[in-house]
N, C-alpha and C. Protein backbone atom coordinates (compact mmCIF):
# COMPACT_ATOMS: atom_id res chain seq x y z
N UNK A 1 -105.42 -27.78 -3.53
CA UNK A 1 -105.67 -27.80 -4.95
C UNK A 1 -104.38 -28.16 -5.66
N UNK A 2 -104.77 -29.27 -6.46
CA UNK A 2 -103.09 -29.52 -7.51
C UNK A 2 -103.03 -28.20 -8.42
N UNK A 3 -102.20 -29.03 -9.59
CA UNK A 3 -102.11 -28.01 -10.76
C UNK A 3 -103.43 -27.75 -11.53
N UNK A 4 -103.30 -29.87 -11.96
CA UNK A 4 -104.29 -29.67 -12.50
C UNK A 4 -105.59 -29.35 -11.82
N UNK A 5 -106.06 -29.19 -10.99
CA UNK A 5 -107.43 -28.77 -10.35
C UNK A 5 -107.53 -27.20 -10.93
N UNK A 6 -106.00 -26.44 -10.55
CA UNK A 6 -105.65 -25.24 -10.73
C UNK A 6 -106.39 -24.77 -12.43
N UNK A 7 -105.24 -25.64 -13.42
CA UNK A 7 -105.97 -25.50 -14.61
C UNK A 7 -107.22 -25.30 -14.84
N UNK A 8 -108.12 -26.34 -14.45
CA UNK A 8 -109.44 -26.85 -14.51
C UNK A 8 -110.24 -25.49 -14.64
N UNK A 9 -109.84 -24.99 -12.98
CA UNK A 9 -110.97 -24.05 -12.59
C UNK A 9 -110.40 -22.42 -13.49
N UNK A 10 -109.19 -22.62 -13.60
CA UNK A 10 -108.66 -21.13 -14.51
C UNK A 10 -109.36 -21.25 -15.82
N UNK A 11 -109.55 -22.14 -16.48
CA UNK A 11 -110.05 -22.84 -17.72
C UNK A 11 -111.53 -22.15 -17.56
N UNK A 12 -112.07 -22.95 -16.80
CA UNK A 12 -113.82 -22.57 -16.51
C UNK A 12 -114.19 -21.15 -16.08
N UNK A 13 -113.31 -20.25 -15.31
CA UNK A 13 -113.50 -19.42 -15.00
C UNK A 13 -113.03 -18.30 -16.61
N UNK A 14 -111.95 -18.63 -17.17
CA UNK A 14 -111.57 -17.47 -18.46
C UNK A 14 -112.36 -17.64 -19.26
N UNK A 15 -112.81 -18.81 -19.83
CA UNK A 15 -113.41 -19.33 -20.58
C UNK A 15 -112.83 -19.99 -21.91
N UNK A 16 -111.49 -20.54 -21.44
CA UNK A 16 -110.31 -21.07 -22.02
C UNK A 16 -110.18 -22.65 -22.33
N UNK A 17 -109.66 -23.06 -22.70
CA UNK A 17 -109.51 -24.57 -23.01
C UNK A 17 -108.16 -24.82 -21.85
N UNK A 18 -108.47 -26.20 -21.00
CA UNK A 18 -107.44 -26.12 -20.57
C UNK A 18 -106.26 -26.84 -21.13
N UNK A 19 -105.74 -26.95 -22.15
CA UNK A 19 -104.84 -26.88 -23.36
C UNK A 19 -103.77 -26.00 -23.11
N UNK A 20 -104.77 -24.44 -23.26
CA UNK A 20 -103.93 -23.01 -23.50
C UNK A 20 -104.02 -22.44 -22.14
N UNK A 21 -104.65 -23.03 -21.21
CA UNK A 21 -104.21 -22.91 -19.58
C UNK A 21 -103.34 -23.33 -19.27
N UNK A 22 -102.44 -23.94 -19.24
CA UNK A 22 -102.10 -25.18 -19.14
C UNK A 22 -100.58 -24.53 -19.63
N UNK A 23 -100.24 -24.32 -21.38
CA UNK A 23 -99.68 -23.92 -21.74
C UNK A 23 -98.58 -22.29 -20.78
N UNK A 24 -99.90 -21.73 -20.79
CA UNK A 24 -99.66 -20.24 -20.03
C UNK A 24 -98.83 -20.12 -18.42
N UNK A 25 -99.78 -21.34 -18.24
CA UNK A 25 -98.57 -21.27 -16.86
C UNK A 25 -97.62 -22.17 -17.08
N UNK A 26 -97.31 -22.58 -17.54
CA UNK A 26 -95.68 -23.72 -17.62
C UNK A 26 -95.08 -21.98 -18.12
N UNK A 27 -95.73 -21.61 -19.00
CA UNK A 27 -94.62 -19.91 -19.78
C UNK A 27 -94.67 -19.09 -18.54
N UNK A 28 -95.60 -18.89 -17.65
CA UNK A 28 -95.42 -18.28 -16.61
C UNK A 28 -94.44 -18.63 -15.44
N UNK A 29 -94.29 -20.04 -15.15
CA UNK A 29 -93.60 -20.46 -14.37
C UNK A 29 -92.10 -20.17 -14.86
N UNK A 30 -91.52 -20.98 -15.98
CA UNK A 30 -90.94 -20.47 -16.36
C UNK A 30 -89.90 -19.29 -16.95
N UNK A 31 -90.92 -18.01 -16.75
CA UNK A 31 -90.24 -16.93 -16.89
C UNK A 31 -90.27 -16.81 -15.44
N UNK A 32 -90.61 -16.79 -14.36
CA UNK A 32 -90.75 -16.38 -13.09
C UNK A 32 -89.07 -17.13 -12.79
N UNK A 33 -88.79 -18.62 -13.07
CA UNK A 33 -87.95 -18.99 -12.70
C UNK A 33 -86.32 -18.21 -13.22
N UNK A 34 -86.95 -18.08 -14.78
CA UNK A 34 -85.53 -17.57 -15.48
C UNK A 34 -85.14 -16.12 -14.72
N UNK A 35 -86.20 -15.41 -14.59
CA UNK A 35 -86.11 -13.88 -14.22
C UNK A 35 -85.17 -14.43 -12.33
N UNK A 36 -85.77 -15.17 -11.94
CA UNK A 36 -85.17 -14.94 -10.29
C UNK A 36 -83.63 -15.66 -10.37
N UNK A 37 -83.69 -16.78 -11.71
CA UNK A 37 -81.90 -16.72 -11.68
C UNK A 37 -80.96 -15.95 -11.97
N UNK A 38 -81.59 -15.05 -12.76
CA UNK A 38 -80.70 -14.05 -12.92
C UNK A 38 -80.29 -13.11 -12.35
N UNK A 39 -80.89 -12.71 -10.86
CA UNK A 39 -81.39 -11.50 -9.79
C UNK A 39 -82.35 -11.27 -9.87
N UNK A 40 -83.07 -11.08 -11.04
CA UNK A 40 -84.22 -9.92 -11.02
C UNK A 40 -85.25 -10.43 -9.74
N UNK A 41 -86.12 -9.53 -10.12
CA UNK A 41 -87.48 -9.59 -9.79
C UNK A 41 -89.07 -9.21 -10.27
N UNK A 42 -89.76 -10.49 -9.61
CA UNK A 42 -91.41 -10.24 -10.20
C UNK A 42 -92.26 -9.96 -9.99
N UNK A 43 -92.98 -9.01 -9.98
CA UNK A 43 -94.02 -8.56 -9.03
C UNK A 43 -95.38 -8.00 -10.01
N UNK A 44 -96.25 -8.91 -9.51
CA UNK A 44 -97.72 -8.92 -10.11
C UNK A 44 -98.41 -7.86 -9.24
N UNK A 45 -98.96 -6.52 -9.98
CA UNK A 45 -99.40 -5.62 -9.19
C UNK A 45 -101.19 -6.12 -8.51
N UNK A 46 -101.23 -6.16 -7.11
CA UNK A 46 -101.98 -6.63 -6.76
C UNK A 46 -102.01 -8.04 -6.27
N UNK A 47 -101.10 -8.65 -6.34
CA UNK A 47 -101.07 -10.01 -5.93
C UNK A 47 -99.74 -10.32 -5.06
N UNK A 48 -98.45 -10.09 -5.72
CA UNK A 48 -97.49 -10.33 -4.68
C UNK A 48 -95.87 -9.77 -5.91
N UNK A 49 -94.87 -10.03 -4.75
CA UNK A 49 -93.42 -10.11 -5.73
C UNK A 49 -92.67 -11.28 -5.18
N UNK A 50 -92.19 -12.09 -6.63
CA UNK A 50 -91.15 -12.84 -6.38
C UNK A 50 -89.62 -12.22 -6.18
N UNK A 51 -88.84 -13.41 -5.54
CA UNK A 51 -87.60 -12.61 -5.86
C UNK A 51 -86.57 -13.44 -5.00
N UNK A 52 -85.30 -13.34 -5.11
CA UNK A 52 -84.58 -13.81 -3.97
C UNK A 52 -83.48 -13.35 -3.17
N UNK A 53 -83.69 -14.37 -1.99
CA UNK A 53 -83.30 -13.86 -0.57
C UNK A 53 -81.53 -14.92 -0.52
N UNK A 54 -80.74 -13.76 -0.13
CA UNK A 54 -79.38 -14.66 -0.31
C UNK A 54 -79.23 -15.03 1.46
N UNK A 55 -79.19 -16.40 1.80
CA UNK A 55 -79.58 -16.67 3.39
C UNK A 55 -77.52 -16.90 3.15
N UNK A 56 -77.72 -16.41 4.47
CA UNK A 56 -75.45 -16.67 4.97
C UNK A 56 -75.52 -17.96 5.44
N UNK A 57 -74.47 -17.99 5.32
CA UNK A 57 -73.98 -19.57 5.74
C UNK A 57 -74.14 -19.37 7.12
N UNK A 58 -73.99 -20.82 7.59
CA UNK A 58 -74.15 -20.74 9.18
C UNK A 58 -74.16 -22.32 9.75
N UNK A 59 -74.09 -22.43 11.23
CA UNK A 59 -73.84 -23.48 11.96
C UNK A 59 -75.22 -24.20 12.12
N UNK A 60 -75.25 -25.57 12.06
CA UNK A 60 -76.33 -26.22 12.60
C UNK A 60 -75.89 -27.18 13.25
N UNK A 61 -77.23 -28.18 13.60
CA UNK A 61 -77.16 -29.85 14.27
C UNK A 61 -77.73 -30.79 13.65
N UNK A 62 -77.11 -31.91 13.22
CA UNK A 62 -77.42 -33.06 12.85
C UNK A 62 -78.52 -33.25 13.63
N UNK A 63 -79.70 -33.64 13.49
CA UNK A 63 -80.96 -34.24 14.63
C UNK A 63 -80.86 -35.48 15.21
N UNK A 64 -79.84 -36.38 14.73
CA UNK A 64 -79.97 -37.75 14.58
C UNK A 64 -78.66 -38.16 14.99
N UNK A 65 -77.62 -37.44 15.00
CA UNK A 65 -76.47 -37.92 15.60
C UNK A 65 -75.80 -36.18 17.09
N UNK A 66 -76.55 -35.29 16.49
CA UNK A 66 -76.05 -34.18 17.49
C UNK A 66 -74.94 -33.57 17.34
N UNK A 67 -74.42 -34.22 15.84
CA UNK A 67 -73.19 -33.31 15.61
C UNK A 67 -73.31 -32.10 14.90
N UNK A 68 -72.41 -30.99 15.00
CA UNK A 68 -72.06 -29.75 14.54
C UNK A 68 -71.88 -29.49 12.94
N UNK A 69 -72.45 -28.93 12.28
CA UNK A 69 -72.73 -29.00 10.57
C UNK A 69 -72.09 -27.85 10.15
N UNK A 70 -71.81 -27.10 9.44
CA UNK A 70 -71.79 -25.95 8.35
C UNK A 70 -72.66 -26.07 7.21
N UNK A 71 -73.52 -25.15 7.04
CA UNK A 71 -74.33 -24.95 6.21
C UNK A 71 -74.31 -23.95 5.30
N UNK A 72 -73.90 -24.22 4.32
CA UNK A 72 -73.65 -23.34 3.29
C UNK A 72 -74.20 -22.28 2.68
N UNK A 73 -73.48 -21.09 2.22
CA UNK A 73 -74.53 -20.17 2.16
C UNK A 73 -75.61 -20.40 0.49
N UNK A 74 -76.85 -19.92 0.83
CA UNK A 74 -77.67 -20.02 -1.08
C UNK A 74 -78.41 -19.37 -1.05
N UNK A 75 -78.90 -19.25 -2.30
CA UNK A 75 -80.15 -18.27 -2.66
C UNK A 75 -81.14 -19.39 -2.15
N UNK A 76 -82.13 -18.48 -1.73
CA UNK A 76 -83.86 -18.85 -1.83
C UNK A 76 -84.83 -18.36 -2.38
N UNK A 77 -85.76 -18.42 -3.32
CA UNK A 77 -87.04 -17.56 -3.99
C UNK A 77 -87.60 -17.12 -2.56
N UNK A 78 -88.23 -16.16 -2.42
CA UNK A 78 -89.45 -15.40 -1.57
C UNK A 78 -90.60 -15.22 -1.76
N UNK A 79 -92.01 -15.34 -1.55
CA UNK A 79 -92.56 -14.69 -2.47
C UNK A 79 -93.72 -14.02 -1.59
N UNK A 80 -93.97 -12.99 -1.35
CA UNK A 80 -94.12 -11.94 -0.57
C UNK A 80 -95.39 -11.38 -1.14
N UNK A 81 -96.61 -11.42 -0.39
CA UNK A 81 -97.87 -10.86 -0.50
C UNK A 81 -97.80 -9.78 -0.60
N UNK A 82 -98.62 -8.87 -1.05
CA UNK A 82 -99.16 -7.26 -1.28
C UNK A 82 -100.34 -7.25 -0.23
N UNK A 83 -100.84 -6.31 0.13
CA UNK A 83 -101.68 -5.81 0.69
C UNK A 83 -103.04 -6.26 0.37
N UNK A 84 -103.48 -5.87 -0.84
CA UNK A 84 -104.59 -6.07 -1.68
C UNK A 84 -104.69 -7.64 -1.82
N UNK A 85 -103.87 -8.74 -1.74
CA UNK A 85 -103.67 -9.63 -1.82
C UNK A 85 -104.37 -10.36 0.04
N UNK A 86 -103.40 -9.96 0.56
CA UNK A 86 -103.60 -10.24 2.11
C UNK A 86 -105.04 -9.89 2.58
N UNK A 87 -105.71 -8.72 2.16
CA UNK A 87 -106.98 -8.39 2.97
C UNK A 87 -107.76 -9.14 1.87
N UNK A 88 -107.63 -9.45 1.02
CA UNK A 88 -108.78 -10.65 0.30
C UNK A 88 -108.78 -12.12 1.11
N UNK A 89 -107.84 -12.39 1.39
CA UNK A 89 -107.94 -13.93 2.32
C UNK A 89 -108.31 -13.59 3.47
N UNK A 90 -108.40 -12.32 4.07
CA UNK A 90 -108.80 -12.44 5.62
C UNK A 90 -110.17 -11.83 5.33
């Protein structure tokens, strides 16, 4: 499913225009992003928490030539299922 498919069916299902669907998640995305640059974290009760994971630096391999890399250390977002979340897809 794209975004817009995403919209579509959030639209049909709230009973929303997808206009102000549309709108809501760019503000949703958005705060999700601002909140995880700063440290924090997000967590939708019942669905999951964002947040991020600081990975260490470390050694790798070029695939293509076989040479020896350093890989720098960075943040990564996570975003980590709940329970209630998990036993609905299975």
């Amino acid at each position: 499913m794209k975004k817009q498919d995403f919209i579509k069916a959030v639209a049909a299902s709230a009973g929303l225009s997808q206009d102000a669907v549309a709108k809501v998640l760019a503000a949703q995305i958005w705060v999700v992003t601002s909140e995880l640059q700063w440290g924090g974290e997000v967590n939708i009760t019942g669905f999951g928490a964002f947040k991020v994971a600081n990975r260490a630096a470390r050694n790798g391999v070029n695939p293509r030539t076989g040479e020896s890399i350093k890989i720098p250390a960075m943040k990564s977002p996570v975003f980590r299922a709940w329970k209630t979340f998990k036993e609905a897809i299975r």
